[in-house]
PDB file of N, CA and C in Angstrom:
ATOM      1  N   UNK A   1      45.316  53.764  15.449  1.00  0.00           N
ATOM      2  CA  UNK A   1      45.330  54.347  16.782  1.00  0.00           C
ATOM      3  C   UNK A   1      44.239  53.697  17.625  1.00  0.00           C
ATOM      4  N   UNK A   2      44.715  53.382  18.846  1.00  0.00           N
ATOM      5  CA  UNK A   2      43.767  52.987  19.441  1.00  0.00           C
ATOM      6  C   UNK A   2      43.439  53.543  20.900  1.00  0.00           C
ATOM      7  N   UNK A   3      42.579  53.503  21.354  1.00  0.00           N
ATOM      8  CA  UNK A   3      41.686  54.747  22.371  1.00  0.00           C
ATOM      9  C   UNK A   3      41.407  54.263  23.646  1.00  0.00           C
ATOM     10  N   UNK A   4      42.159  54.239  25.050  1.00  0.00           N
ATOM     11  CA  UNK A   4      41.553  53.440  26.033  1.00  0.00           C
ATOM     12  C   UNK A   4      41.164  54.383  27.514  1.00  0.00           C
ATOM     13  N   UNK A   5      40.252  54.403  28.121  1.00  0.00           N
ATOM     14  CA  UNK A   5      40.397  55.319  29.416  1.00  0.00           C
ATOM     15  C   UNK A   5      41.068  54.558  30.376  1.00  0.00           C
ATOM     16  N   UNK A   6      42.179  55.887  30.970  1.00  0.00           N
ATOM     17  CA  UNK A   6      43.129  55.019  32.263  1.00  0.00           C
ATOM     18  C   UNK A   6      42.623  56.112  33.688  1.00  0.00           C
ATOM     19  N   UNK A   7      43.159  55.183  34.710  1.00  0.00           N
ATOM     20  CA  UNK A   7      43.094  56.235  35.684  1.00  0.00           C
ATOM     21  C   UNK A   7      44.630  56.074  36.790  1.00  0.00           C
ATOM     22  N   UNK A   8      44.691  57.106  36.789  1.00  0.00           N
ATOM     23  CA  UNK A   8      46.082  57.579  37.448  1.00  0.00           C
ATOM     24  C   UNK A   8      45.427  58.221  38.947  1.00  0.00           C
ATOM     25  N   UNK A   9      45.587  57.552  39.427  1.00  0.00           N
ATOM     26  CA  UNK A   9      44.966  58.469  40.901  1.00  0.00           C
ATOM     27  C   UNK A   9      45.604  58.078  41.837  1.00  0.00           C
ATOM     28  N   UNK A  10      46.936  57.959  41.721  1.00  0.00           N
ATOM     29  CA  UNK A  10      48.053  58.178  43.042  1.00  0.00           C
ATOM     30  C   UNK A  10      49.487  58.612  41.899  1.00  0.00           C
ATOM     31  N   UNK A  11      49.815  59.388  42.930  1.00  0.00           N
ATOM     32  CA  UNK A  11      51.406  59.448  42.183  1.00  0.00           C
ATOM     33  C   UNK A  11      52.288  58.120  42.055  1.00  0.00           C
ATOM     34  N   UNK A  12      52.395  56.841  42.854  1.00  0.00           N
ATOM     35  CA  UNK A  12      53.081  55.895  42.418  1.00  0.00           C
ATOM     36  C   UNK A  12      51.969  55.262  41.086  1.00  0.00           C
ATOM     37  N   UNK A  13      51.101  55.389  40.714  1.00  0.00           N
ATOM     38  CA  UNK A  13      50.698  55.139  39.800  1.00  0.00           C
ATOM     39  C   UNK A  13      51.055  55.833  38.755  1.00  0.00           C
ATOM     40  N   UNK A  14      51.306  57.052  38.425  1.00  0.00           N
ATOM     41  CA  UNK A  14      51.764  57.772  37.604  1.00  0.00           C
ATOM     42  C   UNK A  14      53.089  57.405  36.895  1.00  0.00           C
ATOM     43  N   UNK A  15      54.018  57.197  38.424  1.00  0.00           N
ATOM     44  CA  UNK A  15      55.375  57.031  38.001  1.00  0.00           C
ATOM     45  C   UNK A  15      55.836  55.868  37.234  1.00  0.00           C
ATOM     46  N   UNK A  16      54.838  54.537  37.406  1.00  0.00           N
ATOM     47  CA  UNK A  16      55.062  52.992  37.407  1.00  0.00           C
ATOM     48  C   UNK A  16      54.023  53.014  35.683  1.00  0.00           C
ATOM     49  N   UNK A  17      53.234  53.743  35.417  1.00  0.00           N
ATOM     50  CA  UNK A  17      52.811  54.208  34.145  1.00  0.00           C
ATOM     51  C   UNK A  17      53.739  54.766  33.081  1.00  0.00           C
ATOM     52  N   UNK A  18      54.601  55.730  33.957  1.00  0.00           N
ATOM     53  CA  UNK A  18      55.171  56.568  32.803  1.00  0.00           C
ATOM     54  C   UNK A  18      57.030  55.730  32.457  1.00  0.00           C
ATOM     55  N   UNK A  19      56.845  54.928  33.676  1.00  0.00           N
ATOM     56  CA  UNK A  19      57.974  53.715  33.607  1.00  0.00           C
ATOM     57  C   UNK A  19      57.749  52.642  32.464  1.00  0.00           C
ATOM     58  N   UNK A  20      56.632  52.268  32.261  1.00  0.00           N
ATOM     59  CA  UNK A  20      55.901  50.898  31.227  1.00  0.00           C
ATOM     60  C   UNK A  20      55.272  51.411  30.083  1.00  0.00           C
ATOM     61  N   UNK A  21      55.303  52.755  29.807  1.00  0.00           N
ATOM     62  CA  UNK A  21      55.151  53.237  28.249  1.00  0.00           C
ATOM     63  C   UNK A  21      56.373  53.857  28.004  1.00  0.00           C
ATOM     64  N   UNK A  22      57.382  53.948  28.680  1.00  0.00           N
ATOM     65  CA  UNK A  22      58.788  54.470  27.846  1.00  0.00           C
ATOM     66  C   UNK A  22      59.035  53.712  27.314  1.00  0.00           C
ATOM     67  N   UNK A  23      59.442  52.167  27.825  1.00  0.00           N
ATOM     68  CA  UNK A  23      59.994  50.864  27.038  1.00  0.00           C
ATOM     69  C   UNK A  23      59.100  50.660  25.261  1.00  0.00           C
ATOM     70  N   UNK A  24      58.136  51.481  25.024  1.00  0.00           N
ATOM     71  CA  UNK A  24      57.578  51.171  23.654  1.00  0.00           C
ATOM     72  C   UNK A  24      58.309  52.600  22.948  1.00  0.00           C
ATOM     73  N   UNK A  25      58.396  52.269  21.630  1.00  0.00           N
ATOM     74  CA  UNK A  25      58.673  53.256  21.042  1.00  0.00           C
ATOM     75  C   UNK A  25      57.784  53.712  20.182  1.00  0.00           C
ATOM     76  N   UNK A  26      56.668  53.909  20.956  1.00  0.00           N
ATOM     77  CA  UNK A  26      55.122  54.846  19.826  1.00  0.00           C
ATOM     78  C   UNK A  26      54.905  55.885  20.821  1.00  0.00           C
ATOM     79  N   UNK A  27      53.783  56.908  20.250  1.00  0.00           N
ATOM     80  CA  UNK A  27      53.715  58.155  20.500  1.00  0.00           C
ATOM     81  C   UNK A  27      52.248  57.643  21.408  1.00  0.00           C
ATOM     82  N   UNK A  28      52.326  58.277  22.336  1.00  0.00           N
ATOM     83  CA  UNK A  28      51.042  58.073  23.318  1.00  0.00           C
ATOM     84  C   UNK A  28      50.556  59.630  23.892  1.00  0.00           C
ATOM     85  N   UNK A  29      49.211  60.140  23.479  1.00  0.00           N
ATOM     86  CA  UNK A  29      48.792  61.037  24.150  1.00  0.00           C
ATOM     87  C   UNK A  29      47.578  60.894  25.440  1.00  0.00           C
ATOM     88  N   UNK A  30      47.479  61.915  25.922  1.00  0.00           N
ATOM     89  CA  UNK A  30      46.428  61.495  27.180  1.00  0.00           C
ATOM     90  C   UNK A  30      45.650  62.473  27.081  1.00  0.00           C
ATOM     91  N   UNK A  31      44.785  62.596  26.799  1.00  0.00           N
ATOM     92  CA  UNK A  31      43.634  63.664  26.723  1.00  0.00           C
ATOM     93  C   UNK A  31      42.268  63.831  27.681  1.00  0.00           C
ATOM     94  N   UNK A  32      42.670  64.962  27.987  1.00  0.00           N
ATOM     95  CA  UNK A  32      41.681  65.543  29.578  1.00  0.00           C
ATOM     96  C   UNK A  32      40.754  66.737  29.050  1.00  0.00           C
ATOM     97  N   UNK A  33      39.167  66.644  28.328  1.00  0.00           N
ATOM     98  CA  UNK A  33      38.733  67.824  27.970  1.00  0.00           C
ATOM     99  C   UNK A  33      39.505  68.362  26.089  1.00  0.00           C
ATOM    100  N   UNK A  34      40.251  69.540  26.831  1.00  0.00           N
ATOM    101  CA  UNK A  34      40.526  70.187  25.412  1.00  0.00           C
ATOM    102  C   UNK A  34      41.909  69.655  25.883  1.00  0.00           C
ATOM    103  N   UNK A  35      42.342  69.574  26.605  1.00  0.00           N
ATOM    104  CA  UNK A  35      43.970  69.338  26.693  1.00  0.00           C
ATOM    105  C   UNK A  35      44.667  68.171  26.225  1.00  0.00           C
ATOM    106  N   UNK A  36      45.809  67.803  25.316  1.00  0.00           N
ATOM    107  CA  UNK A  36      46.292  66.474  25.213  1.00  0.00           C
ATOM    108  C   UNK A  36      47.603  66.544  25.207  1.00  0.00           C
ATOM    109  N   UNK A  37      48.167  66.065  26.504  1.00  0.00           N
ATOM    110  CA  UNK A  37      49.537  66.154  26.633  1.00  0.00           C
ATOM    111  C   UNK A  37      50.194  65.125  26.025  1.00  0.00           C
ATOM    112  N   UNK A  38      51.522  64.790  26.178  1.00  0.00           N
ATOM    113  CA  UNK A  38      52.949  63.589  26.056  1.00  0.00           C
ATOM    114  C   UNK A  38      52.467  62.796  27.120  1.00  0.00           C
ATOM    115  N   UNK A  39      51.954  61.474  26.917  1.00  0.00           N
ATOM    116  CA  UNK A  39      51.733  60.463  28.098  1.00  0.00           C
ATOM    117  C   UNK A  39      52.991  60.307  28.814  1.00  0.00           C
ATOM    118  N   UNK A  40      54.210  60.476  27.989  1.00  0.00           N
ATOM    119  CA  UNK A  40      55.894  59.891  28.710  1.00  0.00           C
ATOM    120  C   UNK A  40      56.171  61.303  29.402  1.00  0.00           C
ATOM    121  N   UNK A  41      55.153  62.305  29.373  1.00  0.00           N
ATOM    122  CA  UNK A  41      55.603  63.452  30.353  1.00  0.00           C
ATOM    123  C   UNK A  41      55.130  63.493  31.399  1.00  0.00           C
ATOM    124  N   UNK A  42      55.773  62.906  32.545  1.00  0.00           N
ATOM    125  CA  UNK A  42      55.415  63.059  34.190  1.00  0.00           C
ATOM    126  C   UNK A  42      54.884  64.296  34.383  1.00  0.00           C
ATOM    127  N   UNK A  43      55.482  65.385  34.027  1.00  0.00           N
ATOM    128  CA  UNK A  43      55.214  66.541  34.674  1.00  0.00           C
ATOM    129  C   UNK A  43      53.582  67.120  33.670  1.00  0.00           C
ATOM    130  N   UNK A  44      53.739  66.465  32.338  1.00  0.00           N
ATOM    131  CA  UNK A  44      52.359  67.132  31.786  1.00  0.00           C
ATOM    132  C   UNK A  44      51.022  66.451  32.801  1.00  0.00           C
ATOM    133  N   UNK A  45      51.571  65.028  33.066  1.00  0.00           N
ATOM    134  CA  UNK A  45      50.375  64.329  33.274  1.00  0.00           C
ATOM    135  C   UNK A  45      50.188  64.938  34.822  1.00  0.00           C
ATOM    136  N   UNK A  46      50.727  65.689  35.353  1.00  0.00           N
ATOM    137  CA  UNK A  46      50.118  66.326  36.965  1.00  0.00           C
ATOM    138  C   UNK A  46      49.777  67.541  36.573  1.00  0.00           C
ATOM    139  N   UNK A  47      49.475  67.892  35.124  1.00  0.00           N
ATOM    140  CA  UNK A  47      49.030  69.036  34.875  1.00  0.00           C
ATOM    141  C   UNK A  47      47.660  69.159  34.529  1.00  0.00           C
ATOM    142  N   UNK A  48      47.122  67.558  34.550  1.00  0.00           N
ATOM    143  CA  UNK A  48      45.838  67.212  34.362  1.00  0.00           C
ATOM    144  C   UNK A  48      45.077  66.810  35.812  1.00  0.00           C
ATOM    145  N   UNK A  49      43.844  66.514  35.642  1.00  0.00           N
ATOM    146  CA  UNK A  49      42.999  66.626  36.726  1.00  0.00           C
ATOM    147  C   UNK A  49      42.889  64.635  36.956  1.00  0.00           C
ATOM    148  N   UNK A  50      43.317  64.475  37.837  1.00  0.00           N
ATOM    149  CA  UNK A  50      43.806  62.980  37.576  1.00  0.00           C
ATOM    150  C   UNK A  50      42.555  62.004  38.844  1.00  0.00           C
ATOM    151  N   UNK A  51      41.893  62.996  39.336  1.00  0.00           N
ATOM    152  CA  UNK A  51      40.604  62.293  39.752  1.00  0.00           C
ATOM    153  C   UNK A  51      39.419  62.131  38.928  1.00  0.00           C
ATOM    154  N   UNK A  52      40.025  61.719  37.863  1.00  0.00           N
ATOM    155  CA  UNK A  52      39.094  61.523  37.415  1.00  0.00           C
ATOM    156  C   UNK A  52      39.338  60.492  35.680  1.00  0.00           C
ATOM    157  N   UNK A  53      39.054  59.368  35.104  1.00  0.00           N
ATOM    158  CA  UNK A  53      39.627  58.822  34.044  1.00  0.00           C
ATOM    159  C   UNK A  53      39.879  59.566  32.942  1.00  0.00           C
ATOM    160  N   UNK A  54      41.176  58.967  31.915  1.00  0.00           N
ATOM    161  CA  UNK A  54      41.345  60.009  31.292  1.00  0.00           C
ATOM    162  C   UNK A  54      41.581  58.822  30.105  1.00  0.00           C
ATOM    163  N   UNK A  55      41.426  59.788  28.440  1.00  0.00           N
ATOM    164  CA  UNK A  55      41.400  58.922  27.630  1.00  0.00           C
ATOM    165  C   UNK A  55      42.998  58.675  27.052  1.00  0.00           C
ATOM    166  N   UNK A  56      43.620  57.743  26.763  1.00  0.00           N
ATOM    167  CA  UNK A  56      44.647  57.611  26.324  1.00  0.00           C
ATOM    168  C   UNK A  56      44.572  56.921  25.042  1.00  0.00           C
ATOM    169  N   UNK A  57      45.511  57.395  23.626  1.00  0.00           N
ATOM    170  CA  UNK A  57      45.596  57.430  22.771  1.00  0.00           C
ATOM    171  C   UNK A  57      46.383  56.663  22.275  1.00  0.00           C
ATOM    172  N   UNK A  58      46.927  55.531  21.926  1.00  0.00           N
ATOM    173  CA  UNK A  58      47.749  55.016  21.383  1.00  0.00           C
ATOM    174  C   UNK A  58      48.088  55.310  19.729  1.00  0.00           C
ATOM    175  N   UNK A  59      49.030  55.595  19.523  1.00  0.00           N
ATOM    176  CA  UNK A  59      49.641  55.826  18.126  1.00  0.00           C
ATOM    177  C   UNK A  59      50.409  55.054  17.523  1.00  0.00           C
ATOM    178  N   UNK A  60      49.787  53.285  17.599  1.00  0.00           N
ATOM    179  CA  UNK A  60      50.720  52.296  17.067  1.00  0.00           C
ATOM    180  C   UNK A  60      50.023  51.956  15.791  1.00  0.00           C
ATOM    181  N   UNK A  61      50.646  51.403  14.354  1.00  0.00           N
ATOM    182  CA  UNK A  61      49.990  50.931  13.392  1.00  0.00           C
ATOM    183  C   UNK A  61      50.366  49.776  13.198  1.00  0.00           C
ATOM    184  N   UNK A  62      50.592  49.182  14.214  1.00  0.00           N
ATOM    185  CA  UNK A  62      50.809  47.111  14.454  1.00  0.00           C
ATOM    186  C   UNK A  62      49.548  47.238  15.239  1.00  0.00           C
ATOM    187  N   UNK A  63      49.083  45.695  15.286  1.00  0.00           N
ATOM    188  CA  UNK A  63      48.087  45.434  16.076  1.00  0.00           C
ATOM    189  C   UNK A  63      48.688  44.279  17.019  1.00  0.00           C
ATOM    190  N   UNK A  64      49.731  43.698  16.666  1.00  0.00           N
ATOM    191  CA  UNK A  64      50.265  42.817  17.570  1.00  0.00           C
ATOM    192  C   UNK A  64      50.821  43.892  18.779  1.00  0.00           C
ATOM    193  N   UNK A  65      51.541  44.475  18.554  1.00  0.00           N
ATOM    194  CA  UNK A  65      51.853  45.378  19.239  1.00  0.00           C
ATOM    195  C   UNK A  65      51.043  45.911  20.121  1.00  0.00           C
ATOM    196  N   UNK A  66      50.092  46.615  19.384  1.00  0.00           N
ATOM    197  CA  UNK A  66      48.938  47.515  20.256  1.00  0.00           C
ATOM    198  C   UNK A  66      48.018  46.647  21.376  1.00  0.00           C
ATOM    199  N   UNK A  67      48.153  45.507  20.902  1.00  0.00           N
ATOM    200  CA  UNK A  67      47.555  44.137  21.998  1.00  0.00           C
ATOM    201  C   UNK A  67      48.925  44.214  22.965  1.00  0.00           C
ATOM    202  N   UNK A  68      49.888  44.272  22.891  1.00  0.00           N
ATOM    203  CA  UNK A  68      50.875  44.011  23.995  1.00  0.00           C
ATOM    204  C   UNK A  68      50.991  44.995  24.837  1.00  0.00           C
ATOM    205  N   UNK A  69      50.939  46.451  24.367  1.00  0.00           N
ATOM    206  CA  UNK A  69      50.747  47.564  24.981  1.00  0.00           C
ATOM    207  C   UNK A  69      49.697  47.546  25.998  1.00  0.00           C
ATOM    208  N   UNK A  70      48.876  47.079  25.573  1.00  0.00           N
ATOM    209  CA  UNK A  70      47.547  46.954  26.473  1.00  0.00           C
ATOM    210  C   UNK A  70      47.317  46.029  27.333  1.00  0.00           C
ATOM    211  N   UNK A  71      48.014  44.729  26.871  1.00  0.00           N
ATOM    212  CA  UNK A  71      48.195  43.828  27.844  1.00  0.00           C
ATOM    213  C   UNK A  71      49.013  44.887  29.079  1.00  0.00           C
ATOM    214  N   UNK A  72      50.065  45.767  28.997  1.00  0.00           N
ATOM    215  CA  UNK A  72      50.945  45.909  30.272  1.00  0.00           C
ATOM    216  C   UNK A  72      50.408  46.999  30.847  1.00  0.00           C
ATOM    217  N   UNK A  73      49.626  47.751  29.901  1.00  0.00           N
ATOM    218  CA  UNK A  73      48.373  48.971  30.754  1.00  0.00           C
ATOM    219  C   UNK A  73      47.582  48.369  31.657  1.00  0.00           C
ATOM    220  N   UNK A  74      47.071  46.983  31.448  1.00  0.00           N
ATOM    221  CA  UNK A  74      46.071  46.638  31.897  1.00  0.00           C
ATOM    222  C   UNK A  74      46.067  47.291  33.477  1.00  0.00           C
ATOM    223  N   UNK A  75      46.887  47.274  34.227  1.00  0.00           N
ATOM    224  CA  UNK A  75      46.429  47.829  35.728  1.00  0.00           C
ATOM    225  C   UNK A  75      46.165  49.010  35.538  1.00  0.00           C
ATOM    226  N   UNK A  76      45.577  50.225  34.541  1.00  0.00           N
ATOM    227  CA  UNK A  76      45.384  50.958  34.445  1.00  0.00           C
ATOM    228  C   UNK A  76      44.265  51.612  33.518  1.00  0.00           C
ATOM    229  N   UNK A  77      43.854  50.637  33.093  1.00  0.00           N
ATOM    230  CA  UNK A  77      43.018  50.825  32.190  1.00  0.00           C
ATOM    231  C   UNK A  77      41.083  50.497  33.311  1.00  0.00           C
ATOM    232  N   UNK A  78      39.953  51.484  33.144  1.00  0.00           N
ATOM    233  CA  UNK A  78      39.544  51.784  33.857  1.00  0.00           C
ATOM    234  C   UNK A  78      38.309  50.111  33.277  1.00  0.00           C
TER     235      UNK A  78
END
């Protein structure tokens, strides 16, 4: 698993996020405090406080992979 802070601080950012982690098929959480929602849930992630960076979780056990993932986060990663 690997651990990166993103920041979401417009709704077309949200949407164009939750567009470029569907295409993977690993489990991604986003964790705000005590809370850790479904990163592929639009509606969890406006349930978080999004002024502010948040940590995201990757749940891949490739590392080639987990480098590619991150390559396409990159506009989001803080």
């Amino acid at each position: 698993m690997k651990t990166v802070q993103i920041s979401l601080n417009s709704i077309d950012k949200v949407k164009s996020f939750v567009n470029d982690i569907t295409k993977f098929d690993v489990d991604f959480d986003l964790v705000s405090g005590r809370y850790v929602i479904d990163a592929k849930s639009i509606m969890g992630i406006f349930s978080l406080d999004l002024s502010k960076p948040i940590d995201l979780n990757i749940h891949s056990e490739n590392d080639s992979e987990a480098n590619t993932i991150l390559s396409v986060l990159a506009p989001y990663i803080v």
